[in-house]
Protein backbone atom coordinates (compact mmCIF):
# COMPACT_ATOMS: atom_id res chain seq x y z
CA UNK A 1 0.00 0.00 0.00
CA UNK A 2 1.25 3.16 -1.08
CA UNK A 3 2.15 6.06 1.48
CA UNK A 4 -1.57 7.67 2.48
CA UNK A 5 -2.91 8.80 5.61
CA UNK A 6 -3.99 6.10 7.48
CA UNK A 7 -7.62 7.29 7.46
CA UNK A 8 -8.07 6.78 4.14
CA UNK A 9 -7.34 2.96 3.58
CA UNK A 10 -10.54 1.09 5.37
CA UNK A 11 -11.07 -2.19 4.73
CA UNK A 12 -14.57 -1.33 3.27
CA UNK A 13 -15.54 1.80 1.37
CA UNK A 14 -19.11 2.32 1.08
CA UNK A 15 -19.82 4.95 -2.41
CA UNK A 16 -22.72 6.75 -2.62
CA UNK A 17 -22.86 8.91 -6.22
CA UNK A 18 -25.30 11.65 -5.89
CA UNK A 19 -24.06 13.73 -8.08
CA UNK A 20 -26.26 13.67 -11.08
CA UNK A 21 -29.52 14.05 -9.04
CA UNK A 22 -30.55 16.99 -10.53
CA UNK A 23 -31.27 21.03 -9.90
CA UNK A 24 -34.57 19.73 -7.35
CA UNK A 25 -31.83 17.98 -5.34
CA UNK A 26 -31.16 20.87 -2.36
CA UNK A 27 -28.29 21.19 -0.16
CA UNK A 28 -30.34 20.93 2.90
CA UNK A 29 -31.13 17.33 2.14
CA UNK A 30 -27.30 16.64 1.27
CA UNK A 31 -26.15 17.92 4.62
CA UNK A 32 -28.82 15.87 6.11
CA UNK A 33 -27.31 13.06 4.25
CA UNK A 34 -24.26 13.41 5.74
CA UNK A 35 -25.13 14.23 9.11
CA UNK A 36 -27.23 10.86 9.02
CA UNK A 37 -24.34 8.98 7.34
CA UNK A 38 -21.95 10.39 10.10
CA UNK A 39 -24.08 9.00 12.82
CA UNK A 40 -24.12 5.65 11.16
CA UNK A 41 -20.27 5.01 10.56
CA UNK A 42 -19.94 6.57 13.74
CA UNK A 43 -21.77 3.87 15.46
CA UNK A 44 -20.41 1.03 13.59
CA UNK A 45 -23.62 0.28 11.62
CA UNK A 46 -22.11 1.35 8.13
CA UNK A 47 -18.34 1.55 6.57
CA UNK A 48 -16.34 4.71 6.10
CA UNK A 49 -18.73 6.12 3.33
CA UNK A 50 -17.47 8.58 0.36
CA UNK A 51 -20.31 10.77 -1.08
CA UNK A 52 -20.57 12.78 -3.93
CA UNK A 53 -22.85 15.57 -4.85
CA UNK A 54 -23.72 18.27 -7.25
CA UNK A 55 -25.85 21.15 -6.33
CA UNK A 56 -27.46 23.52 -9.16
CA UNK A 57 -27.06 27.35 -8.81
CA UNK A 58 -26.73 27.29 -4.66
CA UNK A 59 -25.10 29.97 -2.67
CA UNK A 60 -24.66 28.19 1.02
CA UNK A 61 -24.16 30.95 3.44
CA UNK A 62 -23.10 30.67 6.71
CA UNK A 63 -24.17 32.04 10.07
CA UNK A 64 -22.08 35.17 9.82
CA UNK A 65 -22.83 35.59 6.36
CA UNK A 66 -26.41 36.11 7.49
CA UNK A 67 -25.46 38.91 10.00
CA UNK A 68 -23.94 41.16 7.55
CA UNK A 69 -25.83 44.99 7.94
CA UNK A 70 -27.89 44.44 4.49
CA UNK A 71 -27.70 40.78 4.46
CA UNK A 72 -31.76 41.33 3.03
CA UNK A 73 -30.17 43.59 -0.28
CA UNK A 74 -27.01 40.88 -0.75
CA UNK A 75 -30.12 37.81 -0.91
CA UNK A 76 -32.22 39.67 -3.76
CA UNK A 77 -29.02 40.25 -5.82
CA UNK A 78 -28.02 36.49 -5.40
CA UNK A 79 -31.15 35.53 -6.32
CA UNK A 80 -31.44 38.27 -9.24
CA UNK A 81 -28.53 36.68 -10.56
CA UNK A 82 -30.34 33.23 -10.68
CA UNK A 83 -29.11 31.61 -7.40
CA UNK A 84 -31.50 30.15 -5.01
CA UNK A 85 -30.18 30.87 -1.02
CA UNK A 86 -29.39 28.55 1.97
CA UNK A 87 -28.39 28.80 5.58
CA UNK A 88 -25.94 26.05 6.92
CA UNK A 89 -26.19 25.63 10.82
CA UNK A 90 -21.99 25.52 10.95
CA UNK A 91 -19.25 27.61 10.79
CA UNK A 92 -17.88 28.92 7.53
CA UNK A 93 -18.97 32.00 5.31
CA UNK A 94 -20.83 31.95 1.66
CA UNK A 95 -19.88 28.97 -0.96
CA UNK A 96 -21.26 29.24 -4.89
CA UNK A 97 -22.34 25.57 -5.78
CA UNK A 98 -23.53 25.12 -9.56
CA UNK A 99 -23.34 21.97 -12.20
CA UNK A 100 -18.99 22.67 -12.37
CA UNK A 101 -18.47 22.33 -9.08
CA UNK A 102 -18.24 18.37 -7.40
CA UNK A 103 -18.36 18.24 -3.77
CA UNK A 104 -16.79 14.69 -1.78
CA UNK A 105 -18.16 14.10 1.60
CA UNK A 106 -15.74 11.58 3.56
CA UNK A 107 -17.56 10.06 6.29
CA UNK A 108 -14.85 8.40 9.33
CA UNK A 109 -15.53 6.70 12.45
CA UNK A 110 -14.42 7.80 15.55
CA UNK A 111 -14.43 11.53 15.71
CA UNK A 112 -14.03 11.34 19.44
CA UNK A 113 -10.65 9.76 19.65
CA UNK A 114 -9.28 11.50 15.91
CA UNK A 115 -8.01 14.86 16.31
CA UNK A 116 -9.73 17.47 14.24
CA UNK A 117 -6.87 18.22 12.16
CA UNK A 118 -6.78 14.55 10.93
CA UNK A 119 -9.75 14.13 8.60
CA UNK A 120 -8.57 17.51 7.09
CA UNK A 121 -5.49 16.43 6.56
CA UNK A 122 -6.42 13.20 5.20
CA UNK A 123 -8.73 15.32 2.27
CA UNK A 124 -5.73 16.97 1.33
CA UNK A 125 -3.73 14.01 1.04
CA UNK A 126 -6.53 12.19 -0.98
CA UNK A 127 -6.76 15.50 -3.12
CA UNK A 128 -3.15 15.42 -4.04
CA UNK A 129 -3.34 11.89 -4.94
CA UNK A 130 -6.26 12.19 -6.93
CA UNK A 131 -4.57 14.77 -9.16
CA UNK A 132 -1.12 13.43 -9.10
CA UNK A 133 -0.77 12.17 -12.67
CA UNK A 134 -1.47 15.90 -13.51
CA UNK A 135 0.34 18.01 -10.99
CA UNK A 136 2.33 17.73 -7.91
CA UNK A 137 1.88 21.31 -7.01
CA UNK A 138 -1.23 21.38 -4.91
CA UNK A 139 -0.60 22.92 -1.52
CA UNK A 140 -3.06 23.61 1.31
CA UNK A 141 -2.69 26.69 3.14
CA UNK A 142 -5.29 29.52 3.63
CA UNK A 143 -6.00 32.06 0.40
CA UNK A 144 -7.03 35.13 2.48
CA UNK A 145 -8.69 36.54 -0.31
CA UNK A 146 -10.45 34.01 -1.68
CA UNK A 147 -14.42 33.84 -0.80
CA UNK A 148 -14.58 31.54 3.07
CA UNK A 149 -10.83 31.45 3.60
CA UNK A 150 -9.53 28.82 5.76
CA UNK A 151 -6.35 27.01 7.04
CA UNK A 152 -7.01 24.11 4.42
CA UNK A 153 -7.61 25.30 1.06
CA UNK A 154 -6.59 24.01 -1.72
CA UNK A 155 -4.54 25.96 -4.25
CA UNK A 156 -2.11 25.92 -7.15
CA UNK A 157 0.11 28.63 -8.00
CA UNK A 158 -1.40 30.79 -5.53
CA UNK A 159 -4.94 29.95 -7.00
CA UNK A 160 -7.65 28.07 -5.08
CA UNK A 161 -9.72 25.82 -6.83
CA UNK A 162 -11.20 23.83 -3.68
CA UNK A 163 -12.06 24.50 0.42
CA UNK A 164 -12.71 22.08 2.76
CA UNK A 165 -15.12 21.84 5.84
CA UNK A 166 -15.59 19.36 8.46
CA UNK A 167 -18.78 18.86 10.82
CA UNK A 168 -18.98 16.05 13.34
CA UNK A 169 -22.09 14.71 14.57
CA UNK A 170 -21.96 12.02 17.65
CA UNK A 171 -18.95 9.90 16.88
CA UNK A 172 -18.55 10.29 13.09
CA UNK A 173 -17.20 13.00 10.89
CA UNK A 174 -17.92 14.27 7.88
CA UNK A 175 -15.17 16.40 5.83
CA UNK A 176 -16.47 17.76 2.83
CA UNK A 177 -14.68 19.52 0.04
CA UNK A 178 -16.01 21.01 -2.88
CA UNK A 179 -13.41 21.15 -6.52
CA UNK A 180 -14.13 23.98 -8.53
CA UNK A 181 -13.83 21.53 -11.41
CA UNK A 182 -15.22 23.23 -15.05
CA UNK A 183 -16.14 27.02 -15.10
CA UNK A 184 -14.44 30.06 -14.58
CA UNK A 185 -13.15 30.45 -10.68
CA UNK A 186 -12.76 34.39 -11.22
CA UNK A 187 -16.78 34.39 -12.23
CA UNK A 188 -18.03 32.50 -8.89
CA UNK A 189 -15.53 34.93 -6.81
CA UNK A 190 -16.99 38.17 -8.58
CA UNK A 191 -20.09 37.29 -7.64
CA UNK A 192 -20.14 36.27 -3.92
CA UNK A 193 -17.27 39.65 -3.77
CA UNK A 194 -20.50 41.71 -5.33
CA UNK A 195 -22.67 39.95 -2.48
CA UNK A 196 -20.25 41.47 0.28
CA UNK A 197 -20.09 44.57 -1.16
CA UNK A 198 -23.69 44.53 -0.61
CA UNK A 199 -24.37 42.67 2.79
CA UNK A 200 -21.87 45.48 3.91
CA UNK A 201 -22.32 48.75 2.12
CA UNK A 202 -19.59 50.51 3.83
CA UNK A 203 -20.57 50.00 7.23
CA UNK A 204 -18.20 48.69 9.99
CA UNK A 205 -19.34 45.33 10.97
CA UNK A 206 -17.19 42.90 14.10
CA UNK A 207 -16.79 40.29 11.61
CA UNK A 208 -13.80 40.43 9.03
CA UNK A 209 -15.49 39.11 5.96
CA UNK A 210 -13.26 38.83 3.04
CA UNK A 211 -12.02 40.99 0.88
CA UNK A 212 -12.18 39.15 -2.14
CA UNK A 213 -10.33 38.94 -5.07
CA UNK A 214 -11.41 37.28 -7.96
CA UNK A 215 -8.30 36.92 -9.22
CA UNK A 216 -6.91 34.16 -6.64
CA UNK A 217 -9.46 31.64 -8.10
CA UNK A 218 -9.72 29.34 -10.51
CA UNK A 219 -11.07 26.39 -11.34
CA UNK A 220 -9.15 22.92 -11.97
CA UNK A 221 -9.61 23.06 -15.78
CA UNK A 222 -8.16 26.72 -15.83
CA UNK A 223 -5.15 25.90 -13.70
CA UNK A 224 -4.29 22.61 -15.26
CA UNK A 225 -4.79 23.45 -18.87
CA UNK A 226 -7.02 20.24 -19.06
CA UNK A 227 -10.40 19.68 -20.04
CA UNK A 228 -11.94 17.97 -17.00
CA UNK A 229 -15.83 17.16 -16.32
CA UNK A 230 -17.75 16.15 -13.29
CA UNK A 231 -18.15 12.58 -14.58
CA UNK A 232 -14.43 12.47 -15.21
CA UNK A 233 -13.08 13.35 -11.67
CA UNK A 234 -16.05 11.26 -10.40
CA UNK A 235 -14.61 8.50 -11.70
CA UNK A 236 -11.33 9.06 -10.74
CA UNK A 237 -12.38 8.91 -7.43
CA UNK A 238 -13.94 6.08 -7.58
CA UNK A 239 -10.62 4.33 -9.31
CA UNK A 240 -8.67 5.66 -6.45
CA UNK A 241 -11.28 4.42 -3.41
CA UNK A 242 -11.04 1.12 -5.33
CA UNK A 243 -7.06 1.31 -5.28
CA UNK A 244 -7.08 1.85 -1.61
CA UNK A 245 -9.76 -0.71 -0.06
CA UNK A 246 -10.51 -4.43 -0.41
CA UNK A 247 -14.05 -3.55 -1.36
CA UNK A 248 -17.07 -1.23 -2.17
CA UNK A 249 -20.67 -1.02 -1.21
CA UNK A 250 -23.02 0.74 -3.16
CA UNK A 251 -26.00 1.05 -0.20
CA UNK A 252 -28.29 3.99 -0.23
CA UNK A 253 -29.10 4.88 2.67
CA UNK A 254 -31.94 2.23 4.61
CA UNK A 255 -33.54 1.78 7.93
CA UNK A 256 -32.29 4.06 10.31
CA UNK A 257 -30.65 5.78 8.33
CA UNK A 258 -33.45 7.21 6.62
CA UNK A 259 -34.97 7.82 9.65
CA UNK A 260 -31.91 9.84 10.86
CA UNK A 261 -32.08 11.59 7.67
CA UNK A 262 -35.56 12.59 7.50
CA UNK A 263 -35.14 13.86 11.35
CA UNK A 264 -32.37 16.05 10.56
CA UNK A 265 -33.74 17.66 6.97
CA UNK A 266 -36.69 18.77 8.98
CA UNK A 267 -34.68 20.07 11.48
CA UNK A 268 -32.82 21.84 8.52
CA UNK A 269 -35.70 23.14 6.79
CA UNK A 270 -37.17 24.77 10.10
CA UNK A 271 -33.74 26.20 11.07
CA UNK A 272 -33.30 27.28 7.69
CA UNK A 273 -36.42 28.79 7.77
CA UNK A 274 -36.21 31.27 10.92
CA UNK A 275 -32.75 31.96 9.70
CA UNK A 276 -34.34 33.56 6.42
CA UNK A 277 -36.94 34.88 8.04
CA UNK A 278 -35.02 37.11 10.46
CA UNK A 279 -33.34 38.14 7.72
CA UNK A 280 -36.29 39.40 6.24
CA UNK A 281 -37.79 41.11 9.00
């Protein structure tokens, strides 16, 4: 077995592909996902689990985001510009999702007893083996400009093309990255750099949001010269889960699971709800 972080080299893999579900297909239900997946590899009941998903013309704010001075005026031009608008219950500010982007959820067992950094770490090291064949130069350090800067983003040249995000939930973890994959990296920025402008509208706020520049993002296809789709890095992913594991389950998710699931997208939805509605107000 070649050098990875331990982490990443279960036994058993369990893939669920939910990336071609569609525009109907909401984040909300996709962090539910997750959150019930985490509980389930957490307790035992499933394998370490790798998820994909695609989410159509999404801006995913976080709780900060939705405290900015004229967060109300930054919603109508995101959704003047064709985006629909969600709330996440975690930390993190705003993310553009749309068809180019692909987003891997790594689900890991005990969160309680693996240190946070860990299941970061190990998404960076799967990243940089995913790409490998066509570039040794991705680094992960934080792109301060970039739209929700943090410690682990992923970059090339000085260009990020992918952050990552990590939300545990009983003894499980799920670290999620999304891969600016097709599309122009400069366009997304510009946008979510117009939303700030704004949320803020020259007041002083206690939150730092970012001063973005669209010009320290890009997406994979722009930085590698290559021509890249969704499908195409989906299936290298799958190759390299295959490469790393004695097998792979295909199970959607059943019994409890769903239960778990349907428990925490209502949970989401009402949250969600109030959320947007105090921002309304």
């Amino acid at each position: 077995m070649e050098n990875i972080h331990y982490l990443l080299h279960p036994s058993i893999y369990r893939f669920i592909d939910q990336s071609s579900m569609g525009p109907t297909f909401s984040a909300l239900q996709s962090f539910a996902v997750d959150d019930a997946l985490a509980i389930s590899v957490g307790e035992q009941d499933s394998p370490t689990a790798a998820r994909l998903w695609v989410h159509h013309d999404t801006i995913v704010l976080g709780i900060p985001d939705a405290r900015l001075p004229h967060i109300s005026e930054a919603i109508d031009y995101l959704k003047q510009e064709g985006y629909q608008v969600v709330v996440r219950n975690s930390g993190g500010l705003a993310v553009v999702l749309d068809e180019g982007v692909l987003n891997l959820s790594l689900i890991f067992p005990d969160s309680k007893k693996v240190n946070i950094h860990e299941g970061y770490e190990a998404m960076v090291d799967f990243i940089q083996h995913l790409f490998s064949d066509l570039t040794d130069e991705i680094e992960a350090y934080e792109i301060t400009r970039s739209y929700c800067p943090g410690t682990y983003d992923l970059s090339i040249g000085g260009k990020k093309f992918a952050g990552i995000s990590q939300r545990r939930v009983k003894n499980g973890s799920a670290v999620q990255i999304y891969l600016d994959v097709t599309g122009s990296g400069a366009t997304r920025a510009n946008l979510l750099k117009n939303f700030y402008k704004i949320g803020i509208n020259g007041e002083s706020t206690r939150f730092q949001y970012p001063d973005i520049d669209p010009g320290v993002m890009d997406s994979l296809n722009e930085l590698l010269g290559a021509d890249l789709t969704v499908e195409d890095v989906r299936n290298r992913i799958l190759f390299q889960l295959n490469d790393w594991c004695d097998k792979i389950v295909t199970d959607s998710l059943q019994g409890e699971e769903i239960e778990n699931f349907t428990k925490r997208f209502e949970q989401m939805i009402v949250r969600n709800k109030k959320a947007l509605e105090q921002i309304e107000e």
